[in-house]
PDB file of N, CA and C in Angstrom:
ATOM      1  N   UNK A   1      15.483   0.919 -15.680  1.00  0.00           N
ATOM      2  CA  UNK A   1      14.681   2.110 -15.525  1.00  0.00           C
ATOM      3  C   UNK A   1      14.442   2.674 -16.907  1.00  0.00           C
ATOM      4  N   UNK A   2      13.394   2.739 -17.264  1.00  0.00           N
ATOM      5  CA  UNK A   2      12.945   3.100 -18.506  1.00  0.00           C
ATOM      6  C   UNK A   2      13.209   4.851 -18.530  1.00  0.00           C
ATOM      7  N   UNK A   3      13.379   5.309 -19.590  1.00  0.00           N
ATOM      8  CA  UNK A   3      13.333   7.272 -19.681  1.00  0.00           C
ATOM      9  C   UNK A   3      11.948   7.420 -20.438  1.00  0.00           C
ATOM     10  N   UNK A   4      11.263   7.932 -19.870  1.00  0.00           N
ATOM     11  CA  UNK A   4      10.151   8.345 -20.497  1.00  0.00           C
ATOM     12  C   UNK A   4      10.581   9.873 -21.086  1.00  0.00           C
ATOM     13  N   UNK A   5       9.198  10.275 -21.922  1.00  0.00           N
ATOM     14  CA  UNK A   5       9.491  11.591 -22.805  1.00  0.00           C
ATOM     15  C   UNK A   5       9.995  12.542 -22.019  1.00  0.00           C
ATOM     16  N   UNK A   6      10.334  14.082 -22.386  1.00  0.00           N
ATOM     17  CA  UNK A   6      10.856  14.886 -22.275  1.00  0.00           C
ATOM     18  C   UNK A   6       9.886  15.268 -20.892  1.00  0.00           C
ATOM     19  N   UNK A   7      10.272  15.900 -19.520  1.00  0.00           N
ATOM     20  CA  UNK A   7       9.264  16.713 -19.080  1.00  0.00           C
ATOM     21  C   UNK A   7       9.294  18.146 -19.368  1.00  0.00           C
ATOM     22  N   UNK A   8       9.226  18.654 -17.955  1.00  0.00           N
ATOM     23  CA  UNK A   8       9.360  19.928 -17.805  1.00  0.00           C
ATOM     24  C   UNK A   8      10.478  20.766 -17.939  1.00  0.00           C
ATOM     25  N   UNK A   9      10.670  21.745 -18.386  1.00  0.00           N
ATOM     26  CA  UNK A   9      12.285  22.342 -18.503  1.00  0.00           C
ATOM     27  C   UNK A   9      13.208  21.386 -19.403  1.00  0.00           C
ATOM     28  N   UNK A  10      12.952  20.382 -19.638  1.00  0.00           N
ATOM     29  CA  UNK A  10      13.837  19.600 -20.312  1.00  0.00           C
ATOM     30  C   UNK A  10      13.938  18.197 -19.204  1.00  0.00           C
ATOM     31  N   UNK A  11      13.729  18.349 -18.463  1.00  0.00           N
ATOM     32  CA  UNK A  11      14.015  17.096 -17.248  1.00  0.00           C
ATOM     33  C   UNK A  11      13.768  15.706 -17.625  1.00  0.00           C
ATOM     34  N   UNK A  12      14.373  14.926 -17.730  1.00  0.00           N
ATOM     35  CA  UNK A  12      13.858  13.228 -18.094  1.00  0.00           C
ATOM     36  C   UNK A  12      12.894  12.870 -16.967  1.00  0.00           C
ATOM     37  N   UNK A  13      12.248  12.253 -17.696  1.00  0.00           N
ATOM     38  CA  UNK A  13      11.191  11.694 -16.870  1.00  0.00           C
ATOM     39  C   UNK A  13      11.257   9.973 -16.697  1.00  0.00           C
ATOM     40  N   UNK A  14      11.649   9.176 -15.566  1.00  0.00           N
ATOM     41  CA  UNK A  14      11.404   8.044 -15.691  1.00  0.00           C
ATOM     42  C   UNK A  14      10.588   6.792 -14.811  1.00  0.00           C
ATOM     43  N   UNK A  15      10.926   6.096 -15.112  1.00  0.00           N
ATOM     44  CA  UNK A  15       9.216   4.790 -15.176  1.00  0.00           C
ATOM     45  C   UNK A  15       9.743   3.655 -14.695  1.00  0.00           C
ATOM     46  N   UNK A  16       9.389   2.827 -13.827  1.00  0.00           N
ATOM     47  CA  UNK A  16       9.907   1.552 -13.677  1.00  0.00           C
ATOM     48  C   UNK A  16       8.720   0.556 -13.996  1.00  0.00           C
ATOM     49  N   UNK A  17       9.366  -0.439 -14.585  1.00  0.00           N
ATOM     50  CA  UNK A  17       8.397  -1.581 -15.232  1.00  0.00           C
ATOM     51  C   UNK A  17       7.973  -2.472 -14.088  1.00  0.00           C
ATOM     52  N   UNK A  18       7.005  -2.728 -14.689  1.00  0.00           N
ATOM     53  CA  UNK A  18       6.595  -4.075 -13.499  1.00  0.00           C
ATOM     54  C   UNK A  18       8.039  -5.062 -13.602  1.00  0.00           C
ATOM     55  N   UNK A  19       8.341  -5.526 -14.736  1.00  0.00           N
ATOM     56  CA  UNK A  19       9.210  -6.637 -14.864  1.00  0.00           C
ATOM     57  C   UNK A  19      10.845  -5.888 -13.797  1.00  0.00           C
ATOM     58  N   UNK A  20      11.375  -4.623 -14.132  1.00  0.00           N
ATOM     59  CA  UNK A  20      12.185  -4.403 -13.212  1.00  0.00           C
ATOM     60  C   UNK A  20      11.722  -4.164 -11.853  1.00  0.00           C
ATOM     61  N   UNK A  21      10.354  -3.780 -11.085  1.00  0.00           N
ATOM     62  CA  UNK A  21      10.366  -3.709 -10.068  1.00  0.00           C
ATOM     63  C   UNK A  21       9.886  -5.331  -9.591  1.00  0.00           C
ATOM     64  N   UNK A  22      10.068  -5.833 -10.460  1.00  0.00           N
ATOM     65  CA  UNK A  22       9.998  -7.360  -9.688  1.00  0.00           C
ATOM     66  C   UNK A  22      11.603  -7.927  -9.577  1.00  0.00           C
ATOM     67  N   UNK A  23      12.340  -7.834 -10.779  1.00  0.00           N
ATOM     68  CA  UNK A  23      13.967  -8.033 -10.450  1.00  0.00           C
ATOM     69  C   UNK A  23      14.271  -7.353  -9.335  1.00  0.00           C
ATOM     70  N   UNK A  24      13.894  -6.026  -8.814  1.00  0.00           N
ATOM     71  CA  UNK A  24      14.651  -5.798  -7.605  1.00  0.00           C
ATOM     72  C   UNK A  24      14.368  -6.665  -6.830  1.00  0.00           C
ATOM     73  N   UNK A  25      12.820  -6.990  -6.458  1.00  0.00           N
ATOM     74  CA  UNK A  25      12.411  -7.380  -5.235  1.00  0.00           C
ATOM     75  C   UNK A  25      12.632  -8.972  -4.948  1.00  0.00           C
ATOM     76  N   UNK A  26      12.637  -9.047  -5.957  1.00  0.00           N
ATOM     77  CA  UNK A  26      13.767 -11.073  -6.145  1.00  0.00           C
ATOM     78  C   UNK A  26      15.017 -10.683  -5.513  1.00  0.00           C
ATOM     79  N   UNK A  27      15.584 -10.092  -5.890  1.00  0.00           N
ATOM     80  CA  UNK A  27      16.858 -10.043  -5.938  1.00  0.00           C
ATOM     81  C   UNK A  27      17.282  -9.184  -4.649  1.00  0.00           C
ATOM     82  N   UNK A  28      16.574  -7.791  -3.651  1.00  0.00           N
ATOM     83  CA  UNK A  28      16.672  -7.889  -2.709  1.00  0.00           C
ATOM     84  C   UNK A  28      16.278  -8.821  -1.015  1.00  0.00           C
ATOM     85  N   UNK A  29      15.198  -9.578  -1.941  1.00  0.00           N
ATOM     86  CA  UNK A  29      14.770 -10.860  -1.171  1.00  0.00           C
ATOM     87  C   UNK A  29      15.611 -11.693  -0.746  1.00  0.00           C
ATOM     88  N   UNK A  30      16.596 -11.955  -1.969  1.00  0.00           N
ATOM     89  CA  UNK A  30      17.705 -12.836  -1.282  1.00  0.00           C
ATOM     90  C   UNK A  30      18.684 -12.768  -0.289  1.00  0.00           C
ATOM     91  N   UNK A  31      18.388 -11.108  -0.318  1.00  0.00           N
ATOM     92  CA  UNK A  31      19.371 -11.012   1.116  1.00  0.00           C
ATOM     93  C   UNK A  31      18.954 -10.141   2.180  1.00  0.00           C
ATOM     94  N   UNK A  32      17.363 -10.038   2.152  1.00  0.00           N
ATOM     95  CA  UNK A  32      16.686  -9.317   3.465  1.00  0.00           C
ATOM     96  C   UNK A  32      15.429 -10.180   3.637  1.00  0.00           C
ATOM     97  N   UNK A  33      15.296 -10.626   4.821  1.00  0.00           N
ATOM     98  CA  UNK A  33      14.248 -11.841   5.201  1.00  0.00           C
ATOM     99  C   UNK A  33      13.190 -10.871   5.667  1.00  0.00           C
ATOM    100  N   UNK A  34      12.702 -10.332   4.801  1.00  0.00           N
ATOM    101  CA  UNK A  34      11.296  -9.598   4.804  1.00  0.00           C
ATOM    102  C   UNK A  34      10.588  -9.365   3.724  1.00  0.00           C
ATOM    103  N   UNK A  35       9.272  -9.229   3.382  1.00  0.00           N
ATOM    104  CA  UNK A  35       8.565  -9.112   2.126  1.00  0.00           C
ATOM    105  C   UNK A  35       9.389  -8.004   2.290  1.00  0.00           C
ATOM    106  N   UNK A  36       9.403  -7.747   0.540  1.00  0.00           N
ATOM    107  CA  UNK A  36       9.609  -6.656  -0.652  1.00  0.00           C
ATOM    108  C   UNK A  36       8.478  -6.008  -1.132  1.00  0.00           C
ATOM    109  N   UNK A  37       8.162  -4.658  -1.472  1.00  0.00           N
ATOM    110  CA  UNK A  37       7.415  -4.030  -2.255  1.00  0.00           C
ATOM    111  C   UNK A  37       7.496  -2.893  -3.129  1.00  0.00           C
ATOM    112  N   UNK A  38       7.729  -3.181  -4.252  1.00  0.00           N
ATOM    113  CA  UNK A  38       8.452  -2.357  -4.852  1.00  0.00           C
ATOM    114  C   UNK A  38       6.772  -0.906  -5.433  1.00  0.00           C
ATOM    115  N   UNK A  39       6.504   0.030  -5.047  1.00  0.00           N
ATOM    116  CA  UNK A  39       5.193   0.794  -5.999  1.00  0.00           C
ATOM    117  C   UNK A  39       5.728   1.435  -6.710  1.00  0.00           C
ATOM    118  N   UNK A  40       5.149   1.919  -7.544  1.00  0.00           N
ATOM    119  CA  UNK A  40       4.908   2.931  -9.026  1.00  0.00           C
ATOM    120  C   UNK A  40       4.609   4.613  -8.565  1.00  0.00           C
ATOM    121  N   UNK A  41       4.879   5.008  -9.284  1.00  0.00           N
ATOM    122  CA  UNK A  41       4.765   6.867  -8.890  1.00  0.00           C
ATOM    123  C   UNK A  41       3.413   7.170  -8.497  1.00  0.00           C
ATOM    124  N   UNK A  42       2.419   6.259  -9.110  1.00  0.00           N
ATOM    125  CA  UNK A  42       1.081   5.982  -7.568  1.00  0.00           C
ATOM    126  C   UNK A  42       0.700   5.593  -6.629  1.00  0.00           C
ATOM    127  N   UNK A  43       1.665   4.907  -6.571  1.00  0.00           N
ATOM    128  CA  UNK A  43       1.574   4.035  -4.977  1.00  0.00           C
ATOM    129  C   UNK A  43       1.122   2.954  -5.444  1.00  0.00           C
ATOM    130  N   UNK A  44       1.128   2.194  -6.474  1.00  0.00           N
ATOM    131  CA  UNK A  44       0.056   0.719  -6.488  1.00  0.00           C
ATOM    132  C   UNK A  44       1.150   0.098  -6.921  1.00  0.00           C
ATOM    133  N   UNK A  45       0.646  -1.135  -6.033  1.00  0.00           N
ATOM    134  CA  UNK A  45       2.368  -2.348  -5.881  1.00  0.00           C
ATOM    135  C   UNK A  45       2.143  -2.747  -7.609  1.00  0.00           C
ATOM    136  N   UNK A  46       3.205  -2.937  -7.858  1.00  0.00           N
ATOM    137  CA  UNK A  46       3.972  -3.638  -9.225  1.00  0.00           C
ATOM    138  C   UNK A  46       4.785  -4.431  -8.928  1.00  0.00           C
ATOM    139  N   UNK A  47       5.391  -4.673  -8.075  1.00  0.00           N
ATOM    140  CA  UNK A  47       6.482  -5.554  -7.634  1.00  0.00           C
ATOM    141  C   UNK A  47       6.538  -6.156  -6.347  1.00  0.00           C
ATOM    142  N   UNK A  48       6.541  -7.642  -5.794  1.00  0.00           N
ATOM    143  CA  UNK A  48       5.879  -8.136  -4.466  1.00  0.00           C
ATOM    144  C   UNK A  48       6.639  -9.225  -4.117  1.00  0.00           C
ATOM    145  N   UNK A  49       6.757  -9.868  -3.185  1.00  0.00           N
ATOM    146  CA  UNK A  49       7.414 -11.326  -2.831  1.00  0.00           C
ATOM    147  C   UNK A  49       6.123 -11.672  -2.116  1.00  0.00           C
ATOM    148  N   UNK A  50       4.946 -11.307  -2.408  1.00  0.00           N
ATOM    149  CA  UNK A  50       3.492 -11.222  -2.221  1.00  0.00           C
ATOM    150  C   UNK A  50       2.771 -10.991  -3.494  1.00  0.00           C
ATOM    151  N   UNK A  51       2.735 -12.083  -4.281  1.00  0.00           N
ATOM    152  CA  UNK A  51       1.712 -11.658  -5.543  1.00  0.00           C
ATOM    153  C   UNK A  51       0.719 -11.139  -5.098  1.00  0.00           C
ATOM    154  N   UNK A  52       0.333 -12.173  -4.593  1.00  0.00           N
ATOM    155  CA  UNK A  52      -1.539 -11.428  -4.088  1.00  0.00           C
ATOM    156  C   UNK A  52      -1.459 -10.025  -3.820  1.00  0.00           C
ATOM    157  N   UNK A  53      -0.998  -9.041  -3.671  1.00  0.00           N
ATOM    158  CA  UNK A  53      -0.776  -7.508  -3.313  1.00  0.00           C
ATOM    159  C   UNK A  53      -0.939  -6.455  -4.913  1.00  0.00           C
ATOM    160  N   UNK A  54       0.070  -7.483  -5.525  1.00  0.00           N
ATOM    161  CA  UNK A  54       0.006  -6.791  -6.818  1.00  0.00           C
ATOM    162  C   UNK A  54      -0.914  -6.432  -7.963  1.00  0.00           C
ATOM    163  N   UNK A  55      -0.723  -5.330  -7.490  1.00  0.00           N
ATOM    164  CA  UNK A  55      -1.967  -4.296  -8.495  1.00  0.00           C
ATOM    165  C   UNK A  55      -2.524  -3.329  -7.589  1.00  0.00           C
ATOM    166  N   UNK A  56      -2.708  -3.830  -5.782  1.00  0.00           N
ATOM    167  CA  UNK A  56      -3.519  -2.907  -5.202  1.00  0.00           C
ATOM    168  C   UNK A  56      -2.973  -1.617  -4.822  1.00  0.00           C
ATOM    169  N   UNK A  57      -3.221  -0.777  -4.584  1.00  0.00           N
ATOM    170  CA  UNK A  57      -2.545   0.685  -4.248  1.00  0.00           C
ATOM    171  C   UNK A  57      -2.557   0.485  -2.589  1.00  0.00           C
ATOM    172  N   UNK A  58      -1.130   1.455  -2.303  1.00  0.00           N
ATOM    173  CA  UNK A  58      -0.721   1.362  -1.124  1.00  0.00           C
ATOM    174  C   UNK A  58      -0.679   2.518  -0.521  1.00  0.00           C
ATOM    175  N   UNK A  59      -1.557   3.135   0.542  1.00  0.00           N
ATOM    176  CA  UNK A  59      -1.831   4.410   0.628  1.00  0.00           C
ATOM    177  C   UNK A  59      -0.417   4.486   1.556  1.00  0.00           C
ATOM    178  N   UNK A  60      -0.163   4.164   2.384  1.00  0.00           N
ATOM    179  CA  UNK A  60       1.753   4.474   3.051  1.00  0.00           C
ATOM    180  C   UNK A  60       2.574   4.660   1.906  1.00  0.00           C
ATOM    181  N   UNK A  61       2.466   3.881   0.532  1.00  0.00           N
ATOM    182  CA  UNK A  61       3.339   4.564  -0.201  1.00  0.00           C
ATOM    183  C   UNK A  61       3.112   6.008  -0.777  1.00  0.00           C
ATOM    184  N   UNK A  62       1.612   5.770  -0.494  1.00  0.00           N
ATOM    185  CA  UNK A  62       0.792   7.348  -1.462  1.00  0.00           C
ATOM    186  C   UNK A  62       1.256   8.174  -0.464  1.00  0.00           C
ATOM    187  N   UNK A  63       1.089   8.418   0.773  1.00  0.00           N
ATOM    188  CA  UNK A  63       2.151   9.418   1.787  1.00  0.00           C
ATOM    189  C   UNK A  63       3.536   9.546   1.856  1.00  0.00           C
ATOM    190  N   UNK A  64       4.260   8.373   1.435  1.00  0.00           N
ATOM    191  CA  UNK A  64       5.655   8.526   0.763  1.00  0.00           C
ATOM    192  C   UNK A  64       6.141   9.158  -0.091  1.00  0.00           C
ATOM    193  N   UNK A  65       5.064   9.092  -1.193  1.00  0.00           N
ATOM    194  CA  UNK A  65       5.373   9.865  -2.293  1.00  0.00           C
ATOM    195  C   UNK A  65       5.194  11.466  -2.190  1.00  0.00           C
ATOM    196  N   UNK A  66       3.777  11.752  -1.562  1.00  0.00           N
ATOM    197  CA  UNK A  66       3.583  13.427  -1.199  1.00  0.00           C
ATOM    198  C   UNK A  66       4.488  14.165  -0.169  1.00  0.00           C
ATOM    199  N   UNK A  67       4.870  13.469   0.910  1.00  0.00           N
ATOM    200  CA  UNK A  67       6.082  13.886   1.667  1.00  0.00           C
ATOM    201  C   UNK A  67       7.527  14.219   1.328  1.00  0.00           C
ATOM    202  N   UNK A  68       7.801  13.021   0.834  1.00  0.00           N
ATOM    203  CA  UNK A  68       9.307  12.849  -0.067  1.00  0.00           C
ATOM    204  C   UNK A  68       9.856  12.542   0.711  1.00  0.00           C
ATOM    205  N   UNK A  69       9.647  11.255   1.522  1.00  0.00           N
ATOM    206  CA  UNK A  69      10.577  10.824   2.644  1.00  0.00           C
ATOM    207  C   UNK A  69       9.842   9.280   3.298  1.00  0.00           C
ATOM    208  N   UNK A  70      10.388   8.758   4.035  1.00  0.00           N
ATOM    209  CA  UNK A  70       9.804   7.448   4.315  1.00  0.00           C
ATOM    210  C   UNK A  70       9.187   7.469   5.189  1.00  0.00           C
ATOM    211  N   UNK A  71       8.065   6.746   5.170  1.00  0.00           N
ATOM    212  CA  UNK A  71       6.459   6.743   5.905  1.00  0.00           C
ATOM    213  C   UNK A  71       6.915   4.985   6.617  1.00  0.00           C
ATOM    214  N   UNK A  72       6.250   5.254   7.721  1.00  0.00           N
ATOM    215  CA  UNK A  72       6.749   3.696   8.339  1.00  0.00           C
ATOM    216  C   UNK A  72       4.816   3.578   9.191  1.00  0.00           C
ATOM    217  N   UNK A  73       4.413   2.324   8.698  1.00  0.00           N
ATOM    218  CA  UNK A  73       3.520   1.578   8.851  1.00  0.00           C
ATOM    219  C   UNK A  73       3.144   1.125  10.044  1.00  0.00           C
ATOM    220  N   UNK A  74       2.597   0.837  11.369  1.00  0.00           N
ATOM    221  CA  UNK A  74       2.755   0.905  12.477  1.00  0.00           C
ATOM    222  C   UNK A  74       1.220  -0.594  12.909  1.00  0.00           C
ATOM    223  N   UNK A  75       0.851  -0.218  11.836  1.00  0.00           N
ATOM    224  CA  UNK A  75      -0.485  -1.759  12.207  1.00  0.00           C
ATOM    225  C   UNK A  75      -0.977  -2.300  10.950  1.00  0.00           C
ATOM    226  N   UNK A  76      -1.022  -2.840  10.781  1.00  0.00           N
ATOM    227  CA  UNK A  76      -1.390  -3.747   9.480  1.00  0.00           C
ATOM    228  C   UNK A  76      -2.937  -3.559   9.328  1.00  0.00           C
ATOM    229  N   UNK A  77      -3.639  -3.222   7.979  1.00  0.00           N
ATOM    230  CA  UNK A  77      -4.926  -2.746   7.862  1.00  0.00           C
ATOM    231  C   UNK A  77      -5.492  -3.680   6.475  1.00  0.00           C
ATOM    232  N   UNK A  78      -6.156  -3.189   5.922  1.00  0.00           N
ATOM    233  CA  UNK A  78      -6.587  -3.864   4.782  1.00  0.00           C
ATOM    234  C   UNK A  78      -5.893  -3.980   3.186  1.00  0.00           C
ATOM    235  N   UNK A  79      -5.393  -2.938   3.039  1.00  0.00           N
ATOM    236  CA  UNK A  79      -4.148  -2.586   1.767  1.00  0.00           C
ATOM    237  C   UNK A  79      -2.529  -2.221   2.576  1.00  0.00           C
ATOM    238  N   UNK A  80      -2.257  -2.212   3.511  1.00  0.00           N
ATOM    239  CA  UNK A  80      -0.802  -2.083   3.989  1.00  0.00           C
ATOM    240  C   UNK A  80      -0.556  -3.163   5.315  1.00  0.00           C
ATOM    241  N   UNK A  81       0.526  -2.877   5.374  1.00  0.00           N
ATOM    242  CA  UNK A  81       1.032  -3.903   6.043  1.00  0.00           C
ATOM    243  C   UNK A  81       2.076  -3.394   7.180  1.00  0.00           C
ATOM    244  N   UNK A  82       2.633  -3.886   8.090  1.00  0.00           N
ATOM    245  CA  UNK A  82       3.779  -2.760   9.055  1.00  0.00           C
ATOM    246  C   UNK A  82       4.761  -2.929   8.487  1.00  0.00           C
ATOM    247  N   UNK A  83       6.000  -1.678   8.629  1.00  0.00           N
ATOM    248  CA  UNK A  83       6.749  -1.875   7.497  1.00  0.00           C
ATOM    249  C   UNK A  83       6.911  -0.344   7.552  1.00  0.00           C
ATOM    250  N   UNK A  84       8.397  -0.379   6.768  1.00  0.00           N
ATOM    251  CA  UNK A  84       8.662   1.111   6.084  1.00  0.00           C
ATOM    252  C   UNK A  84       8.145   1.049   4.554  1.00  0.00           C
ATOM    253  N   UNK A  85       8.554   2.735   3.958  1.00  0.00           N
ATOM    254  CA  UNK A  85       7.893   2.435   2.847  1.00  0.00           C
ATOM    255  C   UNK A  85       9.245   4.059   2.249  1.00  0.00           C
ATOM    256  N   UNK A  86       9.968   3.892   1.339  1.00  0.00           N
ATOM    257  CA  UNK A  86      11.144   4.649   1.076  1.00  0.00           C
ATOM    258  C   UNK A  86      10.895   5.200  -0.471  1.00  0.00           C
ATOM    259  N   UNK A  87      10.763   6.532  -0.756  1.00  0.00           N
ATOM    260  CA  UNK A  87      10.241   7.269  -1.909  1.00  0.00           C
ATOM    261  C   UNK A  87      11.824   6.371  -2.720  1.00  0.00           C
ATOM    262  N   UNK A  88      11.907   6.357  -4.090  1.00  0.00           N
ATOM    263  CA  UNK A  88      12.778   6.310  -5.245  1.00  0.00           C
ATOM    264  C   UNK A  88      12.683   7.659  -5.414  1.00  0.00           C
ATOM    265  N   UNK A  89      14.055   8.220  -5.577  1.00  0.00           N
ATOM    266  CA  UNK A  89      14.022   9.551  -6.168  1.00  0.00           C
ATOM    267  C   UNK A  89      15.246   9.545  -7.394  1.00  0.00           C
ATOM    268  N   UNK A  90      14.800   9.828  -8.548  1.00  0.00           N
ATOM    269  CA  UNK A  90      16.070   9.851  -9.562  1.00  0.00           C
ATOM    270  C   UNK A  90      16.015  11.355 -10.176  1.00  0.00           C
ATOM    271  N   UNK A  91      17.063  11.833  -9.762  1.00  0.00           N
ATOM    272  CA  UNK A  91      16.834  13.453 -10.237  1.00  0.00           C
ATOM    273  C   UNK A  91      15.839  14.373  -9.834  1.00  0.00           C
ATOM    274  N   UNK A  92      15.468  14.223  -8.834  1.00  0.00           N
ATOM    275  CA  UNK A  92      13.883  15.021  -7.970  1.00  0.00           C
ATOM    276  C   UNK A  92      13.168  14.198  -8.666  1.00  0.00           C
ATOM    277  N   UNK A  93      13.035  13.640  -9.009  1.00  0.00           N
ATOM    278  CA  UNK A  93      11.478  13.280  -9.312  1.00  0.00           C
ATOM    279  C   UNK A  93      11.028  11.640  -8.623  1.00  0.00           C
ATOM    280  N   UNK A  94      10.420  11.217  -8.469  1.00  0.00           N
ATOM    281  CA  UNK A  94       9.689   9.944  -7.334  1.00  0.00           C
ATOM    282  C   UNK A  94       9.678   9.355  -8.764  1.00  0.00           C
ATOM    283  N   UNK A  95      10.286   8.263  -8.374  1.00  0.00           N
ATOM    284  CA  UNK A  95       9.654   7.654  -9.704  1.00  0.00           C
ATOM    285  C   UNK A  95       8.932   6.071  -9.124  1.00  0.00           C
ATOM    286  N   UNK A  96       8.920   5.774  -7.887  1.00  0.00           N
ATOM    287  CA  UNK A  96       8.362   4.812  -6.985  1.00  0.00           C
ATOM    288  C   UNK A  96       8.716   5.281  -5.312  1.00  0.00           C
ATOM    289  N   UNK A  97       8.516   3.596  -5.169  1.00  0.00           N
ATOM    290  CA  UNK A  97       8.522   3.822  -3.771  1.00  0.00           C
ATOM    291  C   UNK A  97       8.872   2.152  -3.080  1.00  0.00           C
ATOM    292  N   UNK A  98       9.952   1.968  -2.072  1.00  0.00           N
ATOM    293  CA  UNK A  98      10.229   0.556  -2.098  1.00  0.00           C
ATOM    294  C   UNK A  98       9.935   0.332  -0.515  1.00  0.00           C
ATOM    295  N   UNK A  99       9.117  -0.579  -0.051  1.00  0.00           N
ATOM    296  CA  UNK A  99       7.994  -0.662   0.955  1.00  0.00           C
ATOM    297  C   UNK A  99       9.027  -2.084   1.655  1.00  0.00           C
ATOM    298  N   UNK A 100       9.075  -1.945   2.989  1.00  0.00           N
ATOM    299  CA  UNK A 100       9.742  -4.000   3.386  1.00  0.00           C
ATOM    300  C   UNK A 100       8.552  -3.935   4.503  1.00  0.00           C
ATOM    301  N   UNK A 101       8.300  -5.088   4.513  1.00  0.00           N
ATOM    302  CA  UNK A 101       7.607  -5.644   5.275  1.00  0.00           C
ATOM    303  C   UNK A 101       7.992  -6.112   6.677  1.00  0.00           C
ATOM    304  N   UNK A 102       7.691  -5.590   7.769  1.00  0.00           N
ATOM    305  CA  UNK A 102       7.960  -6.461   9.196  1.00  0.00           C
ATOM    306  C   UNK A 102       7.681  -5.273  10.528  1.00  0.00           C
ATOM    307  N   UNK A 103       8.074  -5.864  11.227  1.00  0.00           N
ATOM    308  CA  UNK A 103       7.994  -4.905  12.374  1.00  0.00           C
ATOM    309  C   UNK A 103       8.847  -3.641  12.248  1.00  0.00           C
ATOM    310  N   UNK A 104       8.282  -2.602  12.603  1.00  0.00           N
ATOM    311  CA  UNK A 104       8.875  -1.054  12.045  1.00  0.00           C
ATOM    312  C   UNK A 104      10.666  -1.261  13.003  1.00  0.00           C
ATOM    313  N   UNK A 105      10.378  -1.553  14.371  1.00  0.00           N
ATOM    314  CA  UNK A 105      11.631  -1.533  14.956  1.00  0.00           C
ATOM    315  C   UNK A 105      12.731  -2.341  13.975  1.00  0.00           C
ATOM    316  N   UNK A 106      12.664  -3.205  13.736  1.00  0.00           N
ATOM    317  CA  UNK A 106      13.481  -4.329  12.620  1.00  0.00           C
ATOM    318  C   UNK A 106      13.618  -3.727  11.620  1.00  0.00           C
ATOM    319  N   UNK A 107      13.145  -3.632  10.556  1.00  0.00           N
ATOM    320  CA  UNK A 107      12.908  -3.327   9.279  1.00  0.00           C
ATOM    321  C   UNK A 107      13.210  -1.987   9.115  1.00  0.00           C
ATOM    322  N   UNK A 108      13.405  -0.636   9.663  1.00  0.00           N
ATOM    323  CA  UNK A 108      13.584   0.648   9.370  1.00  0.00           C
ATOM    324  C   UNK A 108      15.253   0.170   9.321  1.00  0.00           C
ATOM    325  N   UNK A 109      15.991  -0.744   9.776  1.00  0.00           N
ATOM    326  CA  UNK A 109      17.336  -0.724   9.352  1.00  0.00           C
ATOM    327  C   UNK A 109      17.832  -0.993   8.455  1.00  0.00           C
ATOM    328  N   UNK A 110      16.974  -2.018   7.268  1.00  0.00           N
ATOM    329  CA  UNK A 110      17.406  -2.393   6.154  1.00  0.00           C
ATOM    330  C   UNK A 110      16.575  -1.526   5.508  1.00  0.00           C
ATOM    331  N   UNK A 111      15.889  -0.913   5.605  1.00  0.00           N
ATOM    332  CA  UNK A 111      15.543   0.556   4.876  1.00  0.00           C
ATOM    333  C   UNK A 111      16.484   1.512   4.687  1.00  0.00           C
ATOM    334  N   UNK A 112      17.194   1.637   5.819  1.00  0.00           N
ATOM    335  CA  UNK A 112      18.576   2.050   4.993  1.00  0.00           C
ATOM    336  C   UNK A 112      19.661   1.989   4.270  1.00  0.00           C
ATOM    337  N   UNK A 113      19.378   0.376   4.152  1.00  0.00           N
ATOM    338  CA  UNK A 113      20.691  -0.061   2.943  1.00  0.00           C
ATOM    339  C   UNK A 113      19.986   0.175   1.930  1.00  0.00           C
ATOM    340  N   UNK A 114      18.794   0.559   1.189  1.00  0.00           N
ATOM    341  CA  UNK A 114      18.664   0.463   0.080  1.00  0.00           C
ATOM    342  C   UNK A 114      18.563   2.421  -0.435  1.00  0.00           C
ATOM    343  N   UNK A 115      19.121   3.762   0.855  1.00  0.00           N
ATOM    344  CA  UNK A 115      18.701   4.553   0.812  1.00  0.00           C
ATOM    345  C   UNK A 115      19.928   5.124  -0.434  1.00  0.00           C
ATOM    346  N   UNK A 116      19.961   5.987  -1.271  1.00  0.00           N
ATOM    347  CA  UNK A 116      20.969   6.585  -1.972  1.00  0.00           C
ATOM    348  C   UNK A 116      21.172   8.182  -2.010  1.00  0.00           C
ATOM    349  N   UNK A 117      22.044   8.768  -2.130  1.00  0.00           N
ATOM    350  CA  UNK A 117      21.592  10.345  -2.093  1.00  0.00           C
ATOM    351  C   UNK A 117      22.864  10.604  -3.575  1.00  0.00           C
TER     352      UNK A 117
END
């Protein structure tokens, strides 16, 4: 996780790289049999066990992020897929958003192993 400059009040501000939001999603791949999607504090995938995805913006994550809580996907459309979709929060601030792929009944459970407070 990269620290970007100073924000507001003093608050760190930070960034995840494409290259680390692809190590997660390797690396939680190996032990959850569902696409991975790791987005950026805009919602646009950076990280995929689905190249082809990467780069496009994911409006379930873009409601993830404005809510501050996990948005779950219910039909597969043209940019999303069914699936949960779980804000990153490091110190209040969103700094992504980590999306699994599959049927919402299935998949909202390993949405919670990756939850932290």
């Amino acid at each position: 996780m990269k620290r970007a400059a100073q924000g507001e009040r003093g608050k760190a501000l930070y960034r995840l790289s494409k290259k680390q939001a692809q190590m997660i999603v390797d690396k939680m791949m190996e032990d959850i049999p569902y696409n991975i999607n790791i987005m950026n504090e805009k919602g646009i995938i950076i990280g995929s066990g689905d190249p082809k995805r990467i780069g496009t913006l994911h409006k379930g994550a873009v409601e993830a992020i404005k809510k501050l809580k996990m948005v779950t996907i219910y039909e597969d459309n043209k940019n999303e897929k069914k699936g949960t979709n779980e804000p990153i929060i490091i110190d209040n601030q969103v700094v992504g958003v980590i999306g699994i792929t599959g049927e919402p009944e299935e998949v909202n459970r390993k949405d919670n192993s990756v939850i932290t407070d």
